[in-house]
C-alpha atoms as a PDB file:
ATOM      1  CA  UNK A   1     -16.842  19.198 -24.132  1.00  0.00           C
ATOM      2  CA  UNK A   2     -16.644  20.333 -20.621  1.00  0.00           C
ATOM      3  CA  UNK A   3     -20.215  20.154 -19.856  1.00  0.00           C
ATOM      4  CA  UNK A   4     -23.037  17.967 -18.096  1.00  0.00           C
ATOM      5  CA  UNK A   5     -24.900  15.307 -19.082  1.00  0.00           C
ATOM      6  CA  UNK A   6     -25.172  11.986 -18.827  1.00  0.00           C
ATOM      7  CA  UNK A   7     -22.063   9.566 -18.728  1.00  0.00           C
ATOM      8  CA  UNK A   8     -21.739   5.502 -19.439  1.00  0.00           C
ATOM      9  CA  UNK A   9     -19.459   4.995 -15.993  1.00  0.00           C
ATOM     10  CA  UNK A  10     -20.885   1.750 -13.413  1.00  0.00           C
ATOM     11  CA  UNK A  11     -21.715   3.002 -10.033  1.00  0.00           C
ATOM     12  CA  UNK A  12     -19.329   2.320  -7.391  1.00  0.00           C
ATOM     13  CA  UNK A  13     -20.994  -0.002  -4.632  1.00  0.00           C
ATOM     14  CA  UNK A  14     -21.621   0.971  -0.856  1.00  0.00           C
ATOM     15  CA  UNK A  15     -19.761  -1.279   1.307  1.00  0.00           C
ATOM     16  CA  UNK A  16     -19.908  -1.274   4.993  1.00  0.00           C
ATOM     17  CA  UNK A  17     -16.374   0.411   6.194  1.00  0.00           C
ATOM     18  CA  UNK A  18     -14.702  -0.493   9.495  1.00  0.00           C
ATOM     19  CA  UNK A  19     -14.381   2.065  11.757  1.00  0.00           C
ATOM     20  CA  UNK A  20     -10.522   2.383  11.576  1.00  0.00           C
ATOM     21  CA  UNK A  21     -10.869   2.138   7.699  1.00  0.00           C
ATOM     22  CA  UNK A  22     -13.604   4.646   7.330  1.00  0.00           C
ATOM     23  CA  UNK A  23     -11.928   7.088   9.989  1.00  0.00           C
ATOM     24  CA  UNK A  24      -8.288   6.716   8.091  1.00  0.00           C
ATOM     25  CA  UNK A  25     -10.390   7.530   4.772  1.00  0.00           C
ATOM     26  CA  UNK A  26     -11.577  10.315   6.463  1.00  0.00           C
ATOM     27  CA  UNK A  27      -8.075  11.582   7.736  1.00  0.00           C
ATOM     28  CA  UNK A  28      -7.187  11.503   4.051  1.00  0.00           C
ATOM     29  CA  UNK A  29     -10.051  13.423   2.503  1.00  0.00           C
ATOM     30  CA  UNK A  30      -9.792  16.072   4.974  1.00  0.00           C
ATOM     31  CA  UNK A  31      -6.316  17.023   4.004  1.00  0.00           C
ATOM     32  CA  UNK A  32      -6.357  20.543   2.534  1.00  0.00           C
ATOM     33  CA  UNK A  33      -2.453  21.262   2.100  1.00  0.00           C
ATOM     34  CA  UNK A  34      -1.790  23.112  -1.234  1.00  0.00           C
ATOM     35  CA  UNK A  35      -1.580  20.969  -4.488  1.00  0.00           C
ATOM     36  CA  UNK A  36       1.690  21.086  -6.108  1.00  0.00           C
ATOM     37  CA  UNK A  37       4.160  19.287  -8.538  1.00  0.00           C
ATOM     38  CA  UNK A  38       5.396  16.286  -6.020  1.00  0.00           C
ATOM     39  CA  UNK A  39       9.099  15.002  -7.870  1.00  0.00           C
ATOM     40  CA  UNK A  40      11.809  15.968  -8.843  1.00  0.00           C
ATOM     41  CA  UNK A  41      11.540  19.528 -10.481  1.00  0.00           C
ATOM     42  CA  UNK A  42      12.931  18.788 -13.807  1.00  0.00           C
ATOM     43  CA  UNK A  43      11.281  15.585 -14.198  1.00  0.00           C
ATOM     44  CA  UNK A  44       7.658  16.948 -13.327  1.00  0.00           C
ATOM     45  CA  UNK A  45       7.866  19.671 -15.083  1.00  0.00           C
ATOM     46  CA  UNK A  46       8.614  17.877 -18.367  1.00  0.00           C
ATOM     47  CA  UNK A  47       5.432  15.868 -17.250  1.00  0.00           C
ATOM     48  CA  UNK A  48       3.427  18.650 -17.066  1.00  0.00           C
ATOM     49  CA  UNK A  49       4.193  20.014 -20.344  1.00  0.00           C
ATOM     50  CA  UNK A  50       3.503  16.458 -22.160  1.00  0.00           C
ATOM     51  CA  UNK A  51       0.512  16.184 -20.187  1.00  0.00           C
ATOM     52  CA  UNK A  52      -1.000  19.769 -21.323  1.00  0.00           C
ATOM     53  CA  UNK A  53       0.056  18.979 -24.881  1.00  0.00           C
ATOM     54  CA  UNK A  54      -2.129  15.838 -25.163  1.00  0.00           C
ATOM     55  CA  UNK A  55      -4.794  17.412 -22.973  1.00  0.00           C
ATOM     56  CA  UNK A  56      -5.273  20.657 -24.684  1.00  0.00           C
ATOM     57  CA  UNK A  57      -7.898  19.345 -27.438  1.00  0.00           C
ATOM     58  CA  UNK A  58     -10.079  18.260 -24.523  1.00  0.00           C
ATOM     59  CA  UNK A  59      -9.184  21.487 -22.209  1.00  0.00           C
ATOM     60  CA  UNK A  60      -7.689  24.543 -24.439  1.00  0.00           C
ATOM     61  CA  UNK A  61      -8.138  26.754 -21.786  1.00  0.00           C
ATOM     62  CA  UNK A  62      -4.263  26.689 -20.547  1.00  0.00           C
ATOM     63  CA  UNK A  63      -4.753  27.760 -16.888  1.00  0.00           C
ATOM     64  CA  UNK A  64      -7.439  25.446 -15.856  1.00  0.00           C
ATOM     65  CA  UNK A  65      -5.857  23.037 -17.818  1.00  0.00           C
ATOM     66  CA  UNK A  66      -2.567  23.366 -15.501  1.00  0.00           C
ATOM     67  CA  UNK A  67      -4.533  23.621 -12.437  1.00  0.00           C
ATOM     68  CA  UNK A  68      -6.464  20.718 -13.316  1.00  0.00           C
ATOM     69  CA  UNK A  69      -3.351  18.098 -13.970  1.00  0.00           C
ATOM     70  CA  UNK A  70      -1.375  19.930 -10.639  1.00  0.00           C
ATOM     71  CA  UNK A  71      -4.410  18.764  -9.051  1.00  0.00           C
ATOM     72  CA  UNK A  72      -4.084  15.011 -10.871  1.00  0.00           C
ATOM     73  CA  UNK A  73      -0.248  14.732 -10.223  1.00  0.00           C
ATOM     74  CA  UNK A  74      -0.557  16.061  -6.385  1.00  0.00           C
ATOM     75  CA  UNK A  75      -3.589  13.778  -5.374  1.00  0.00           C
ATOM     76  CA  UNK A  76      -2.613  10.403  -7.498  1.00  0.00           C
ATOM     77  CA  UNK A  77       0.968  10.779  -6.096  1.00  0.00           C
ATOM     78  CA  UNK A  78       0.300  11.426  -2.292  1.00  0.00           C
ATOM     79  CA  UNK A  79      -2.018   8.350  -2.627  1.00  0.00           C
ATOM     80  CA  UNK A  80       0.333   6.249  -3.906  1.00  0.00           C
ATOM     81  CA  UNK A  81      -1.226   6.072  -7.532  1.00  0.00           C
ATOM     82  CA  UNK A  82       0.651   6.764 -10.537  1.00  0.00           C
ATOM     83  CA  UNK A  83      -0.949   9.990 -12.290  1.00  0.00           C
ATOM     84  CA  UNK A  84      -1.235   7.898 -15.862  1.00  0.00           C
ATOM     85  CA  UNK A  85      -3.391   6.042 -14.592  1.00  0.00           C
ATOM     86  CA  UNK A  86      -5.934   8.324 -13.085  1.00  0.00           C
ATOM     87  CA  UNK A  87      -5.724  10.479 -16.769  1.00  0.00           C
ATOM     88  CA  UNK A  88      -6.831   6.975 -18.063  1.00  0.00           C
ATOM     89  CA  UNK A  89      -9.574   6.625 -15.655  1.00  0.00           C
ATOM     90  CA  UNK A  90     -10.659  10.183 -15.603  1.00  0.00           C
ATOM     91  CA  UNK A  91     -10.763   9.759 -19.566  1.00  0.00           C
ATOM     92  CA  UNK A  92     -13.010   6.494 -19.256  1.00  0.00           C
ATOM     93  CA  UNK A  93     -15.539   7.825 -16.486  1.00  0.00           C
ATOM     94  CA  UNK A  94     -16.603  11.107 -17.171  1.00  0.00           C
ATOM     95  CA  UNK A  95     -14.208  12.106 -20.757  1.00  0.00           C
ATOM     96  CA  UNK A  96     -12.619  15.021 -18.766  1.00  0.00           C
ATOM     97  CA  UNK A  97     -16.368  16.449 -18.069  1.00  0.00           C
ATOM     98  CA  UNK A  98     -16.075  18.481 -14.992  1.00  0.00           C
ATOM     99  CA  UNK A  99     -20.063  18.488 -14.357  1.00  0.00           C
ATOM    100  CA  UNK A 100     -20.591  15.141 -16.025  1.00  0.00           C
ATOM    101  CA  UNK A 101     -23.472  12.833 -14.074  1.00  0.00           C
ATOM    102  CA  UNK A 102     -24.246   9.094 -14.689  1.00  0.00           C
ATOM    103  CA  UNK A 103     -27.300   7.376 -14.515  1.00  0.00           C
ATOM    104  CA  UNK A 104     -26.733   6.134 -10.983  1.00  0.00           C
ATOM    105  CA  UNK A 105     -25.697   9.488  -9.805  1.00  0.00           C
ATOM    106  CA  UNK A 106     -22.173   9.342 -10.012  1.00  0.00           C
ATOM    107  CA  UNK A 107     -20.804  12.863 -10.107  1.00  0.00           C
ATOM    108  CA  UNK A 108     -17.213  14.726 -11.352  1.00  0.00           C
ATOM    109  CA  UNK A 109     -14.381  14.201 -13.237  1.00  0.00           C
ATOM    110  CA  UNK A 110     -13.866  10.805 -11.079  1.00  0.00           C
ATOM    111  CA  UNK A 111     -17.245   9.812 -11.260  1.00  0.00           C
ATOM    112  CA  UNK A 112     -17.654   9.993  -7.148  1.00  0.00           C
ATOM    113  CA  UNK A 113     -21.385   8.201  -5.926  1.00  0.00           C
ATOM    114  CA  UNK A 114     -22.808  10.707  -3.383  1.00  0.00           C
ATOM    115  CA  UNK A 115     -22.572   7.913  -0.427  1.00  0.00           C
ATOM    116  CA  UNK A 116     -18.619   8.429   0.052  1.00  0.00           C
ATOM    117  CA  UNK A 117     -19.645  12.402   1.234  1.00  0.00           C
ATOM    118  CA  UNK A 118     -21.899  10.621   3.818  1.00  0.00           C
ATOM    119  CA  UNK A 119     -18.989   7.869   4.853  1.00  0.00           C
ATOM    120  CA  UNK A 120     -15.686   9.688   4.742  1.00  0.00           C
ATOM    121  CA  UNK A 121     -16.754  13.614   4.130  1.00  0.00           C
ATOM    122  CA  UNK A 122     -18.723  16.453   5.263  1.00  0.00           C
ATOM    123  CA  UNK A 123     -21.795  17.696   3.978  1.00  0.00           C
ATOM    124  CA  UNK A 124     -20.459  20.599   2.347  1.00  0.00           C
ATOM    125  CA  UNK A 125     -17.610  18.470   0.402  1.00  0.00           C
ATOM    126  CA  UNK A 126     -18.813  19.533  -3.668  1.00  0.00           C
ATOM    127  CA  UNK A 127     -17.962  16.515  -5.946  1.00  0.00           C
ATOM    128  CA  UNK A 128     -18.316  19.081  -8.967  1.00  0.00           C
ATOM    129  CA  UNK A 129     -15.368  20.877  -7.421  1.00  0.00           C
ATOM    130  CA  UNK A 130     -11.693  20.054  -8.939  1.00  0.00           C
ATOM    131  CA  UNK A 131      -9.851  19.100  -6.294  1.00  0.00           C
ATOM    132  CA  UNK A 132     -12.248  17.223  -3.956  1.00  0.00           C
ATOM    133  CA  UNK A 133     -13.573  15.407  -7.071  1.00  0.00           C
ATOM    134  CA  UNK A 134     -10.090  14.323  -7.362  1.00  0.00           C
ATOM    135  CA  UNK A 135      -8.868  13.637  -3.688  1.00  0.00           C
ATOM    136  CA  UNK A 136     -12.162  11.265  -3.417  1.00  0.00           C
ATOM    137  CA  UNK A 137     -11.154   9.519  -6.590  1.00  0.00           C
ATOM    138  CA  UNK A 138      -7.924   9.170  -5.765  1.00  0.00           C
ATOM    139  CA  UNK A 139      -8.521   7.912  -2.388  1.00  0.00           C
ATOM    140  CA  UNK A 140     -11.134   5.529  -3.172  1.00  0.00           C
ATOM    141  CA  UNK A 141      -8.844   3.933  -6.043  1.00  0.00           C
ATOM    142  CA  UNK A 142      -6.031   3.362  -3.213  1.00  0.00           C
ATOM    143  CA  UNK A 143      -8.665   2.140  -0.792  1.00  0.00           C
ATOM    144  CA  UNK A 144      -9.452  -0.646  -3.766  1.00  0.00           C
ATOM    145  CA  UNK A 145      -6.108  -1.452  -4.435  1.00  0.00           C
ATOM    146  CA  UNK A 146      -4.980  -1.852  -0.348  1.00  0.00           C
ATOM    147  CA  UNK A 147      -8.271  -4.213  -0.134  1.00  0.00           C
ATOM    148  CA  UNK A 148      -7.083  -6.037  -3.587  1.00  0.00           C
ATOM    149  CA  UNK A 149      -3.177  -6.162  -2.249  1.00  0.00           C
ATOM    150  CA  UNK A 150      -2.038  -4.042  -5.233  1.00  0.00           C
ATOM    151  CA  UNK A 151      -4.129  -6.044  -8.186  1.00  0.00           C
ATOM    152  CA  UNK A 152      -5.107  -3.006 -10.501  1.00  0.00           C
ATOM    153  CA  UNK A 153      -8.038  -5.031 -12.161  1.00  0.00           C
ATOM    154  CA  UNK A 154      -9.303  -6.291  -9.444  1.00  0.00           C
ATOM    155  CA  UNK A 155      -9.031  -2.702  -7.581  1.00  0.00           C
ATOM    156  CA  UNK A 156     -10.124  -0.707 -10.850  1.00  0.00           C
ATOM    157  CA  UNK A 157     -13.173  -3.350 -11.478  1.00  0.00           C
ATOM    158  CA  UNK A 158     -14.406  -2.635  -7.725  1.00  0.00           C
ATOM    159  CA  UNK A 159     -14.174   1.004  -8.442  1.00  0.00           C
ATOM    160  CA  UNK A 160     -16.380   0.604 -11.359  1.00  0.00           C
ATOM    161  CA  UNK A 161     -18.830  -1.639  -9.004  1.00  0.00           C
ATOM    162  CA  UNK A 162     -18.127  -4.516 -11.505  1.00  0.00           C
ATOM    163  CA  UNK A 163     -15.780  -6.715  -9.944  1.00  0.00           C
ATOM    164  CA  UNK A 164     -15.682  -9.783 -11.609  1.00  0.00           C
ATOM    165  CA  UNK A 165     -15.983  -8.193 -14.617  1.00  0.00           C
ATOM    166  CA  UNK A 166     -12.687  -7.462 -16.931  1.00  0.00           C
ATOM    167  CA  UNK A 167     -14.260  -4.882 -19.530  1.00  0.00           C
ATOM    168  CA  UNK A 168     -13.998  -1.547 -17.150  1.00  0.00           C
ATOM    169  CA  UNK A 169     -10.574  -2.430 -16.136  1.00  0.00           C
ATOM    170  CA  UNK A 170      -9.477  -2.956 -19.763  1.00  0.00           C
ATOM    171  CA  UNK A 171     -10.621  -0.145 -21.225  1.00  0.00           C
ATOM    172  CA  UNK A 172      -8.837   1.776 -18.450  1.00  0.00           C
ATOM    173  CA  UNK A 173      -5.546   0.018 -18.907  1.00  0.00           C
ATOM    174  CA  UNK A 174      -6.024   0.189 -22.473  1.00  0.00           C
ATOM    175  CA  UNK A 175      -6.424   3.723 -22.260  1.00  0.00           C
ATOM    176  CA  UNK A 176      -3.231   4.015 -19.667  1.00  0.00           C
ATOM    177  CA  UNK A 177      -1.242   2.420 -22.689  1.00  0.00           C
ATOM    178  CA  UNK A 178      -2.620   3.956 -25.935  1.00  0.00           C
ATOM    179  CA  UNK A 179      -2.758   7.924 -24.670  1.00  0.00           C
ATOM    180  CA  UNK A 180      -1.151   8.279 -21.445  1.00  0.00           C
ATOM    181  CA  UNK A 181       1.790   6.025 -21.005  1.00  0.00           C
ATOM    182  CA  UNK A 182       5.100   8.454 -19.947  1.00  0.00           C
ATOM    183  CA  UNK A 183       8.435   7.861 -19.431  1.00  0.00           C
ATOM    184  CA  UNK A 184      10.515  10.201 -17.601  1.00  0.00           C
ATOM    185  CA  UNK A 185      13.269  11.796 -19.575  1.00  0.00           C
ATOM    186  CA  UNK A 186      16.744  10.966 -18.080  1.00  0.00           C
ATOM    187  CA  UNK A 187      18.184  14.265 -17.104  1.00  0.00           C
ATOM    188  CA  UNK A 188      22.098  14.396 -16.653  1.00  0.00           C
ATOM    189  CA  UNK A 189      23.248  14.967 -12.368  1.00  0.00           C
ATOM    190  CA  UNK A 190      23.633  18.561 -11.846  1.00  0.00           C
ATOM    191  CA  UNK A 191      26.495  19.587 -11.213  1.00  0.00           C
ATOM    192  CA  UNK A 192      28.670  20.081  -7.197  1.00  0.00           C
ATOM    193  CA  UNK A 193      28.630  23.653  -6.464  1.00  0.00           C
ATOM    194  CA  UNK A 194      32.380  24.246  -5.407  1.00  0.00           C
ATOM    195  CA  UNK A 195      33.033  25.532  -2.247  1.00  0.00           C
ATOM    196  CA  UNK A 196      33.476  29.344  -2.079  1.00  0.00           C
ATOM    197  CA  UNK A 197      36.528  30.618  -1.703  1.00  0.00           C
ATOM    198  CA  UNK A 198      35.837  32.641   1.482  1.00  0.00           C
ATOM    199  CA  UNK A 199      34.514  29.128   2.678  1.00  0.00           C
ATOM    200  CA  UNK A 200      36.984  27.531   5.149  1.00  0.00           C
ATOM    201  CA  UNK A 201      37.452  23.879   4.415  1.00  0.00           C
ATOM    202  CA  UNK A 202      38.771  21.852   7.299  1.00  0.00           C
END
């Protein structure tokens, strides 16, 4: 399931960058602070254990499972993406196939085309690896969705190199409804601590 081979995804298309655009992509793909749970505690916690429930078919292996939506919930959130929709997207390109390669090359869990390494990376940036697989993804869907003012098909279509097109961005948002749409559970305030009673009050 977690394998190689070939993959149906539409190659994402080399466009000419600015240099304040392709140096601000850069910035972001070279961030290497720790992945982590970003949200309240409670709340993303009760994410993660939804998320590993409908992801354990596809990855029963519980630790890399973990590791792998951390990774998902870090790098969609600090882009500004909501993490639904990159397990729709994720589930679409490459069906949670860590090593999976398309017929134009496209490489990863987010189905990265080698050109971005050359544009906003380093040469030793691995698109099999987890977390740069998903920082690039992640980053390139924000990238599409600042140049398409926030329109989701028109940002998902251009990651898909179809833009124009409505069946890639579809099939993602169909997928974002039908297996990965969350709503956060409404957790009751906790409650004041209460001064101490060796605490002065004034």
């Amino acid at each position: 399931m977690l394998g190689s081979g070939p993959v149906l995804a539409g190659p994402q298309i080399e466009e000419k960058l600015v240099a304040s655009v392709q140096t601000a992509l850069a910035s972001a793909i070279a961030d290497r602070s720790a992945p982590r749970l970003i949200g309240d505690p409670r709340v993303v916690q009760a994410w993660l254990a939804e998320m590993s429930a409908r992801l354990a078919k596809r990855m029963p292996d519980s630790e890399q499972r973990t590791e792998f939506l951390i990774t998902v919930q870090y790098e969609a959130s600090r882009a500004g993406l909501d993490p639904q929709l990159m397990l729709a997207l994720i589930t679409h390109e490459s069906a949670f196939r860590k090593y999976a390669i398309s017929s134009a090359s496209a490489r990863g869990y987010t189905q990265i085309m080698p050109f971005w390494v050359r544009l906003i990376g380093t040469p030793d940036h691995n698109l099999f690896h987890l977390r740069t697989n998903l920082r690039y993804g992640a980053v390139i869907l924000r990238h599409y969705l600042d140049i398409e003012k926030g329109d989701v098909v028109r940002a998902l279509a251009r990651y898909n190199g179809s833009l124009g097109r409505f069946e890639y961005p579809n099939t993602v948002l169909g997928l974002l409804e039908s297996r990965w749409k969350w709503s956060p559970p409404v957790f009751p305030p906790e409650p004041a601590i209460a001064p101490s009673a060796a605490t002065p009050i004034k």
